[in-house]
C-alpha atoms as a PDB file:
ATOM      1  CA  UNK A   1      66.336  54.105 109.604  1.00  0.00           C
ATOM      2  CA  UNK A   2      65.827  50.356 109.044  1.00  0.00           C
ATOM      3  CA  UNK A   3      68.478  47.883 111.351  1.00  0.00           C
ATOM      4  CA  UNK A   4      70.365  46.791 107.649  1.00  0.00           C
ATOM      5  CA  UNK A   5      71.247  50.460 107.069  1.00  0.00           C
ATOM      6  CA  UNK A   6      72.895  51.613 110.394  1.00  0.00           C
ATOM      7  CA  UNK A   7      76.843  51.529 109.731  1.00  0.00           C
ATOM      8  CA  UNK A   8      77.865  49.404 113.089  1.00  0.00           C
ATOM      9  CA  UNK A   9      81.161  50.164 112.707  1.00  0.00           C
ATOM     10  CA  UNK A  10      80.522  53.928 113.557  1.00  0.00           C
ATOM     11  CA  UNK A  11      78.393  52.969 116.255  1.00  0.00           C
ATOM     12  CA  UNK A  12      80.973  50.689 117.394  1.00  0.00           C
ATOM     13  CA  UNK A  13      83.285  53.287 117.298  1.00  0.00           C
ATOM     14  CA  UNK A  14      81.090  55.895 119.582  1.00  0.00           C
ATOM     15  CA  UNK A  15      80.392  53.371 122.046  1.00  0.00           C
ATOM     16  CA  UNK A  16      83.968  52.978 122.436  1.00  0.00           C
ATOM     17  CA  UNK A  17      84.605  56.404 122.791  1.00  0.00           C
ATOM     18  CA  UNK A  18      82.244  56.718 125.430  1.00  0.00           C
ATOM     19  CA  UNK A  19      83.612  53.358 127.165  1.00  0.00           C
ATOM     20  CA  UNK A  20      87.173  54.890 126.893  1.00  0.00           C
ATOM     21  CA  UNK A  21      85.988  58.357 128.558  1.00  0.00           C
ATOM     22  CA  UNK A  22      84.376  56.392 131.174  1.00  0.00           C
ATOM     23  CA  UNK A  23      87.162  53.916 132.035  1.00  0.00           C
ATOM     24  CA  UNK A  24      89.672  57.484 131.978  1.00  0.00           C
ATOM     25  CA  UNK A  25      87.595  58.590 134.486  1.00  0.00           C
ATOM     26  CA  UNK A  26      87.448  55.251 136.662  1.00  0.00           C
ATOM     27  CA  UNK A  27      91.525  55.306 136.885  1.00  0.00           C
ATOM     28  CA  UNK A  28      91.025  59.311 137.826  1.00  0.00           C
ATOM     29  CA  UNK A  29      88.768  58.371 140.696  1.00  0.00           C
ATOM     30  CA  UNK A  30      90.687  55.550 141.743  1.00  0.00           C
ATOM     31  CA  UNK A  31      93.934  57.291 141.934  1.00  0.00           C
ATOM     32  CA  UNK A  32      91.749  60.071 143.530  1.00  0.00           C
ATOM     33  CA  UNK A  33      90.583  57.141 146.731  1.00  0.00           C
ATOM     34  CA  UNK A  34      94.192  55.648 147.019  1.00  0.00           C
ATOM     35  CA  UNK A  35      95.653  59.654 147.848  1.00  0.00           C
ATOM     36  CA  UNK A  36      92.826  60.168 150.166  1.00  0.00           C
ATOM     37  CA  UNK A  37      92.214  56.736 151.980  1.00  0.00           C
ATOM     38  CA  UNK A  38      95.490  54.897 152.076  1.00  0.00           C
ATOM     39  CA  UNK A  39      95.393  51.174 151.965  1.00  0.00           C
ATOM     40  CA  UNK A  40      94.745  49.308 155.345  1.00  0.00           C
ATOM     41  CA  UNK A  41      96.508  46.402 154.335  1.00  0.00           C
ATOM     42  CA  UNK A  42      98.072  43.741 151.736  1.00  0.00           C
ATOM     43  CA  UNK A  43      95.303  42.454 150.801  1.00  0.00           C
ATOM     44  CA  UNK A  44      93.630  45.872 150.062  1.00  0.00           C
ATOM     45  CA  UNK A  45      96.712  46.353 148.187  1.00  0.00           C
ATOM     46  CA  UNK A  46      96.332  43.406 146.306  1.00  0.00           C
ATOM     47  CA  UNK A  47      92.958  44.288 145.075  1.00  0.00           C
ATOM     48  CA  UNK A  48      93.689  47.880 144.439  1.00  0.00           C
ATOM     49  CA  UNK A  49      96.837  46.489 142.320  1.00  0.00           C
ATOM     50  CA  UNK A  50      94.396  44.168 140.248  1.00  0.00           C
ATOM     51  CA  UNK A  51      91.726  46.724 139.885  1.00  0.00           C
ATOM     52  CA  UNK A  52      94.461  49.446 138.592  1.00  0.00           C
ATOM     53  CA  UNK A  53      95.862  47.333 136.132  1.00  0.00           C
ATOM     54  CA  UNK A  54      92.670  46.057 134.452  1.00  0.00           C
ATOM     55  CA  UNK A  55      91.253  49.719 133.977  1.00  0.00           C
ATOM     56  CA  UNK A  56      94.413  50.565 132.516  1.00  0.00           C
ATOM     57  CA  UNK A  57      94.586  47.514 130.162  1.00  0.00           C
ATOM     58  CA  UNK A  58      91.145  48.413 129.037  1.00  0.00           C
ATOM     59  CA  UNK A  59      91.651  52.021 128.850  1.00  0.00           C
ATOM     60  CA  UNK A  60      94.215  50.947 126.368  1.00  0.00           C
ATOM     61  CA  UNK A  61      92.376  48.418 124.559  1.00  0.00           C
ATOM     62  CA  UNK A  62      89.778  51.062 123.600  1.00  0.00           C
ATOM     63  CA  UNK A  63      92.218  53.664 122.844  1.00  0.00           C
ATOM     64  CA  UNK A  64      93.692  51.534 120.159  1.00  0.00           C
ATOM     65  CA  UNK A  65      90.713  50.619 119.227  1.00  0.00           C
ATOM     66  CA  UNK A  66      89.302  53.567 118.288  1.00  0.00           C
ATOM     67  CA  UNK A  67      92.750  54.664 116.610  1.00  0.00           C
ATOM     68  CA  UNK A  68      92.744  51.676 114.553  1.00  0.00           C
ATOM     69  CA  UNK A  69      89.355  52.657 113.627  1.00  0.00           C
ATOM     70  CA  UNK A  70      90.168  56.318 112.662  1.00  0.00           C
ATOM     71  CA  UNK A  71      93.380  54.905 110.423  1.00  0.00           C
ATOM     72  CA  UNK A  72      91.093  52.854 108.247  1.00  0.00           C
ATOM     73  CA  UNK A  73      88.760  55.833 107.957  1.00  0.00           C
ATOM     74  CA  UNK A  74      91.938  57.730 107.405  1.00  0.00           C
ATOM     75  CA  UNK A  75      90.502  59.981 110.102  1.00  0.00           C
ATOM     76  CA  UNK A  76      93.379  59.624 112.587  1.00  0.00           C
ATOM     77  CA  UNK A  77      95.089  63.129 113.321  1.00  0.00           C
ATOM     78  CA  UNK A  78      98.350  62.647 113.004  1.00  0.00           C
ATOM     79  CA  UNK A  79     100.812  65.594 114.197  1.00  0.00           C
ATOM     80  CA  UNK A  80     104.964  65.029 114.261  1.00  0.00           C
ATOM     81  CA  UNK A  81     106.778  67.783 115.633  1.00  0.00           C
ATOM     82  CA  UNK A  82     110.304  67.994 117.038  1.00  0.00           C
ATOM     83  CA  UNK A  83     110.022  66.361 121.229  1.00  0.00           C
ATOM     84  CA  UNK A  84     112.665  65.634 123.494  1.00  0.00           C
ATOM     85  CA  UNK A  85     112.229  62.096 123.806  1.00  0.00           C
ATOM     86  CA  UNK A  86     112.763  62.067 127.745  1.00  0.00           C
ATOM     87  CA  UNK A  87     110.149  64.306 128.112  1.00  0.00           C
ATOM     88  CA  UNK A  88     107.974  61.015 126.564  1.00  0.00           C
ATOM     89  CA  UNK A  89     109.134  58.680 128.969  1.00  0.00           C
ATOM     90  CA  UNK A  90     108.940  60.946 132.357  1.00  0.00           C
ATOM     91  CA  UNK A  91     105.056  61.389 131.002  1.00  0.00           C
ATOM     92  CA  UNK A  92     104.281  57.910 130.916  1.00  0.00           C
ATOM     93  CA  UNK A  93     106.006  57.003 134.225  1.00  0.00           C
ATOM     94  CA  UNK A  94     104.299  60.048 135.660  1.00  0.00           C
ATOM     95  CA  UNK A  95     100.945  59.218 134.510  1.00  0.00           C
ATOM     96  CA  UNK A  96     100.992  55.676 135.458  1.00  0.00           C
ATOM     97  CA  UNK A  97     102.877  56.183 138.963  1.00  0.00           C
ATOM     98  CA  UNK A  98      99.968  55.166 141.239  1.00  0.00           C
ATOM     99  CA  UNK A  99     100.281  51.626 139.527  1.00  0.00           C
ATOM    100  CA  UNK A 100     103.622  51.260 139.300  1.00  0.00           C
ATOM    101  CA  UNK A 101     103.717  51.928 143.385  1.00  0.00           C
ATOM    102  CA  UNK A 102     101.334  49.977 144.368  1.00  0.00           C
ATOM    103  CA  UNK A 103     102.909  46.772 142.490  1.00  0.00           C
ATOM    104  CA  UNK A 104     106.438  47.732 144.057  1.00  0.00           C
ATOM    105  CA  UNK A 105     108.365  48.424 140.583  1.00  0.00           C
ATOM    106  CA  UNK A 106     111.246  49.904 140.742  1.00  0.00           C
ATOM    107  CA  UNK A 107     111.603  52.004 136.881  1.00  0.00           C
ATOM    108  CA  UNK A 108     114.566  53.601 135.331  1.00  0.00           C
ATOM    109  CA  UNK A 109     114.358  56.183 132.715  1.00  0.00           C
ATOM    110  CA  UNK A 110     118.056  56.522 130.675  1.00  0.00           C
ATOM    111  CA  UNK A 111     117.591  58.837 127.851  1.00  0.00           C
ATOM    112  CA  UNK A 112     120.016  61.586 126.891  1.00  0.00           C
ATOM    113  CA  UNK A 113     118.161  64.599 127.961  1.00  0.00           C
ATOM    114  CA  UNK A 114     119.020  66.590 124.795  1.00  0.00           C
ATOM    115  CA  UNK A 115     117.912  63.431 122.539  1.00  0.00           C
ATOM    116  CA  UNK A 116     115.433  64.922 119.842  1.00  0.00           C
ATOM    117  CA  UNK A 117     113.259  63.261 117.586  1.00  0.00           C
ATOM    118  CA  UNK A 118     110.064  64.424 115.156  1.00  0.00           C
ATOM    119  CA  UNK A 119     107.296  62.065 116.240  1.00  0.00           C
ATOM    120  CA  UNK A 120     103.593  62.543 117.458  1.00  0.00           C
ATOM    121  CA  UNK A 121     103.669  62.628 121.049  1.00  0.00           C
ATOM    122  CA  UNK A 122     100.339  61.493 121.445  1.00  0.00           C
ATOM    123  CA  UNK A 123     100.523  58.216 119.548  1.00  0.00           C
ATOM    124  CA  UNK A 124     104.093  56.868 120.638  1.00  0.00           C
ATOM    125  CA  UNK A 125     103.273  58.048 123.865  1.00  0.00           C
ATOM    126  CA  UNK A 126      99.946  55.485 123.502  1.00  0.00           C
ATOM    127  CA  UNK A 127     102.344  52.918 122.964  1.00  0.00           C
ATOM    128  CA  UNK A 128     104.972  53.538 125.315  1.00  0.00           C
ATOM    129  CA  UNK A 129     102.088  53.814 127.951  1.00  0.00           C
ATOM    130  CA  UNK A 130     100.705  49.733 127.016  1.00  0.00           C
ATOM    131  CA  UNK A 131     104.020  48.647 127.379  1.00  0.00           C
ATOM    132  CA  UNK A 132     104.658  50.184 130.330  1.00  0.00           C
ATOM    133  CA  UNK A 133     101.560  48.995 132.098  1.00  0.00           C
ATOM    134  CA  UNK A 134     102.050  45.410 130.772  1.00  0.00           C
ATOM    135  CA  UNK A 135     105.719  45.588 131.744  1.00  0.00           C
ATOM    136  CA  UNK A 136     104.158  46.220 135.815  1.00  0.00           C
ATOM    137  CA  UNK A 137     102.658  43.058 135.351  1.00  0.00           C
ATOM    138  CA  UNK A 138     105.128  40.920 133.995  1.00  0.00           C
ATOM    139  CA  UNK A 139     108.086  42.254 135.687  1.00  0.00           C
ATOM    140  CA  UNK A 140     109.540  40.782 138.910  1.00  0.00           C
ATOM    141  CA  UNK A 141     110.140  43.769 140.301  1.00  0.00           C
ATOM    142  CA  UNK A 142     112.453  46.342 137.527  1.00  0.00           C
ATOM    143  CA  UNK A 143     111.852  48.398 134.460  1.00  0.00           C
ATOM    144  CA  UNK A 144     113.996  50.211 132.400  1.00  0.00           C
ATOM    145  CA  UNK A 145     112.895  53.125 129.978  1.00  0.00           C
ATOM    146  CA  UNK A 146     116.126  53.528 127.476  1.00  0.00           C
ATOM    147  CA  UNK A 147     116.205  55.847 124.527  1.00  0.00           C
ATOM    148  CA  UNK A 148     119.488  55.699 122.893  1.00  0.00           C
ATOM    149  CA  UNK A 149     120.441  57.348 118.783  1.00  0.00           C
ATOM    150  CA  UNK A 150     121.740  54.098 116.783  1.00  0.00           C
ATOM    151  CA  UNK A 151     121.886  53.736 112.549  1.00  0.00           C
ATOM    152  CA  UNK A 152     120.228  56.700 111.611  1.00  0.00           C
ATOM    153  CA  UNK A 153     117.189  55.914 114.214  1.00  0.00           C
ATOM    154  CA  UNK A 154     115.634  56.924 117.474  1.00  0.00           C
ATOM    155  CA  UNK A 155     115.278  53.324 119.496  1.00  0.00           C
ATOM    156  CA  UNK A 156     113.099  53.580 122.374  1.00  0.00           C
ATOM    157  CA  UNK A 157     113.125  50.666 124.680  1.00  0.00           C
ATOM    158  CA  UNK A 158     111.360  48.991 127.681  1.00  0.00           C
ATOM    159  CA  UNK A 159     113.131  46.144 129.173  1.00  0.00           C
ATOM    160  CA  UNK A 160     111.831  44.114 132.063  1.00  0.00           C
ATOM    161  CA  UNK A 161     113.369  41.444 134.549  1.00  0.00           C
ATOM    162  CA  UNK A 162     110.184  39.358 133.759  1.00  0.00           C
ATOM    163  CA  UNK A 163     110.114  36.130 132.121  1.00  0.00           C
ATOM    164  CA  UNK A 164     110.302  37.196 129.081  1.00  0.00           C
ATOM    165  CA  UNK A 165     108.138  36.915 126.245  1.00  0.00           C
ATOM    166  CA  UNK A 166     106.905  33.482 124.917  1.00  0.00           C
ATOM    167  CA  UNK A 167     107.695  32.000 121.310  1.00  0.00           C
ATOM    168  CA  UNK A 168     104.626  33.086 119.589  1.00  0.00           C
ATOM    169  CA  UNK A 169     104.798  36.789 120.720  1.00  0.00           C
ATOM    170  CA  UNK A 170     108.453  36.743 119.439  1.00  0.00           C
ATOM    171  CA  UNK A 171     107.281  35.779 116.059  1.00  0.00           C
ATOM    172  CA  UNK A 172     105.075  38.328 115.927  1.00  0.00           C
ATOM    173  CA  UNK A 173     106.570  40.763 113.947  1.00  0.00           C
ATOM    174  CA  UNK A 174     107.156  38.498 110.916  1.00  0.00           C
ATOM    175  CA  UNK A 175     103.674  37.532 110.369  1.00  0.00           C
ATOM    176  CA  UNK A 176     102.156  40.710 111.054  1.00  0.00           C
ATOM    177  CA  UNK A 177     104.082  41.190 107.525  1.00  0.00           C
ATOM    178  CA  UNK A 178     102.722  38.108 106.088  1.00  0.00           C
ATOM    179  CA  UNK A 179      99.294  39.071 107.358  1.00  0.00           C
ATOM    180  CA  UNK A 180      97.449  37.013 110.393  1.00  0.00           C
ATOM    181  CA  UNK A 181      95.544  33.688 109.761  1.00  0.00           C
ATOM    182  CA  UNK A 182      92.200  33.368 111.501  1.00  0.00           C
ATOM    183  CA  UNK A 183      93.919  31.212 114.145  1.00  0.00           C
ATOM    184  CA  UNK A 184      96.703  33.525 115.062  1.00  0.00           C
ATOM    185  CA  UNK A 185      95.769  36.121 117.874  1.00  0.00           C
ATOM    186  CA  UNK A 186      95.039  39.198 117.085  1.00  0.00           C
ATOM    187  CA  UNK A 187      97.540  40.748 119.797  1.00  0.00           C
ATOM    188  CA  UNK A 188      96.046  44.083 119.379  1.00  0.00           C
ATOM    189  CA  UNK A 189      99.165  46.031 121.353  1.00  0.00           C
ATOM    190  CA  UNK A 190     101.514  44.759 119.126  1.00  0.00           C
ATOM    191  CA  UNK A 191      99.942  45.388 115.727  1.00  0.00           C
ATOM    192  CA  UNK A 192      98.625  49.158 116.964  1.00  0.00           C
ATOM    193  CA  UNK A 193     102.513  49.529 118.469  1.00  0.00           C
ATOM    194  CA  UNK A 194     103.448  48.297 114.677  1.00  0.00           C
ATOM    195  CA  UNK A 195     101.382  50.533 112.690  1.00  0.00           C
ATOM    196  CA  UNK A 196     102.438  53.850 114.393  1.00  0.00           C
ATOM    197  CA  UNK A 197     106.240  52.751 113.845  1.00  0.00           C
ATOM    198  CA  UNK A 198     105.445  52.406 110.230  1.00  0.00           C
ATOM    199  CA  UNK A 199     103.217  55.781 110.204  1.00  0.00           C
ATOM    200  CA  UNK A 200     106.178  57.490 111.290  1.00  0.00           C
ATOM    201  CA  UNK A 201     108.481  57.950 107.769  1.00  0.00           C
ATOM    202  CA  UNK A 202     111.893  59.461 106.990  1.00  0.00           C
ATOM    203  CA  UNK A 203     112.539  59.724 103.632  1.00  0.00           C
ATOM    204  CA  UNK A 204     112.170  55.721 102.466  1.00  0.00           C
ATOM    205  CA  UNK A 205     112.734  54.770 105.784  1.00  0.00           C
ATOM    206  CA  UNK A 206     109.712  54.453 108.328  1.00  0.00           C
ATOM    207  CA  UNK A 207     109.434  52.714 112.039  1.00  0.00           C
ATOM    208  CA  UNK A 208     109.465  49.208 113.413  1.00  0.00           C
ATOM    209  CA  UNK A 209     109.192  47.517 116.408  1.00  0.00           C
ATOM    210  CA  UNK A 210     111.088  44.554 117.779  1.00  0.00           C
ATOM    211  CA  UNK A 211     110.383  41.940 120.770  1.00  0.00           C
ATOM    212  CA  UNK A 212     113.467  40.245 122.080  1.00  0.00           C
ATOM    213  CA  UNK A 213     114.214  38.352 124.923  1.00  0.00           C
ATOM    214  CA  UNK A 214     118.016  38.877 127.389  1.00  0.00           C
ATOM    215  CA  UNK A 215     120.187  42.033 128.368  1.00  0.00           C
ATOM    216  CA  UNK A 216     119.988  44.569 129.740  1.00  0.00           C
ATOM    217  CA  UNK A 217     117.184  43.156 132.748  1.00  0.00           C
ATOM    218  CA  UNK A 218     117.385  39.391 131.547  1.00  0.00           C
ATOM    219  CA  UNK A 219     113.714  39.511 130.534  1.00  0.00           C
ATOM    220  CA  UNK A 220     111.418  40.953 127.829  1.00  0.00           C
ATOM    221  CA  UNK A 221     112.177  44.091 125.718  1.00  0.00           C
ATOM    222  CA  UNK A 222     110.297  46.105 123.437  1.00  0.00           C
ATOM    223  CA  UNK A 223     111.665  47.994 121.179  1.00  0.00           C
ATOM    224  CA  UNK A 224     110.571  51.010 118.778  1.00  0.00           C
ATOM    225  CA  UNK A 225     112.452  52.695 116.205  1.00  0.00           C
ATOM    226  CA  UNK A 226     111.742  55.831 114.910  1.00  0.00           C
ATOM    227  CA  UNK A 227     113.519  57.117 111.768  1.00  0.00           C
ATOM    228  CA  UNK A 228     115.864  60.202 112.847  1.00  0.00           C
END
């Protein structure tokens, strides 16, 4: 096969694949050292923290990625089925507790445990999962998980005591729907988090997300709607 006729996008695509099984099982074996060899001190702590973080951001990265990928190839599996939204959340905290310990968050799940919603588990729990990991970074020290039943739509929410979120990241949503200009960044978590809102339908309604700044932690909060 001559070099002009390789499609680079598919071998993009299987390289990240690869890079995404091998990051998965970096944070395995990490989590596996920190039960098995606790940390000496702060500073140990400090660099286990960093280290933690930055395989998880990647492992993310390359996980939308390679969605993003299989939507434009209209290859991405996409299966909605009835889920008890709490079940969601308690996944994601579960699956990312060794991080949030080791930064010190303190996380609060409210959610209705009887709160039902059709949905694919595996994509909104993708998103839920890069907030949650940025939130550990941002936060000063709180995170709140809320899923609460509001005009006709599921609204799941992750609120930190952060900062909040700057001026350009709050604009966001508005020209995603004008389309990006080659100086805008690309601000990959936010446009995959925006495509599975919208992938998710009800009738003539579909998903959304929102950024806002204020209540209920003072600082940033995410917010996805599904349609219910």
């Amino acid at each position: 096969m001559k070099p002009n006729e390789i499609d680079f996008a598919t071998v993009l695509a299987s390289s990240v694949h690869d890079m995404k099984n091998s990051v998965s099982m970096l944070i395995a074996s990490l989590q596996s050292v920190l039960v098995d060899m606790p940390l000496a001190n702060a500073r140990q702590a400090e660099q286990i923290n960093s280290l933690h973080y930055e395989a998880s951001r990647i492992n993310n990265e390359l996980v939308q990625l390679l969605s993003i990928y299989r939507m434009q190839q209209e290859r991405l599996p996409m299966s909605i089925d009835q889920h008890f939204v709490i079940d969601i959340l308690e996944d994601q905290v579960a699956r990312n507790y060794p991080l949030i310990e080791s930064r010190k968050v303190s996380v609060c799940v409210d959610c209705d445990s009887n709160l039902e919603a059709y949905f694919d588990a595996d994509l909104v729990g993708s998103v839920i999962q890069n907030v949650l990991v940025n939130g550990c970074r941002y936060t000063k020290g709180r995170l709140l998980l809320r899923a609460t039943l509001a005009d006709g739509a599921v609204c799941i929410s992750v609120a930190d005591d952060g900062d909040g979120f700057p001026q350009g990241m709050l604009d966001y949503p508005l020209r995603h729907r004008r389309g990006l200009g080659h100086s805008d960044s690309t601000q990959l978590g936010l446009y995959f988090a925006s495509v599975i809102a919208q992938m998710h339908t009800e009738g003539e309604r579909s998903g959304s997300i929102v950024l806002r700044n204020g209540e209920p932690l003072g600082g940033g909060v995410f917010e996805f709607y599904l349609p219910n």
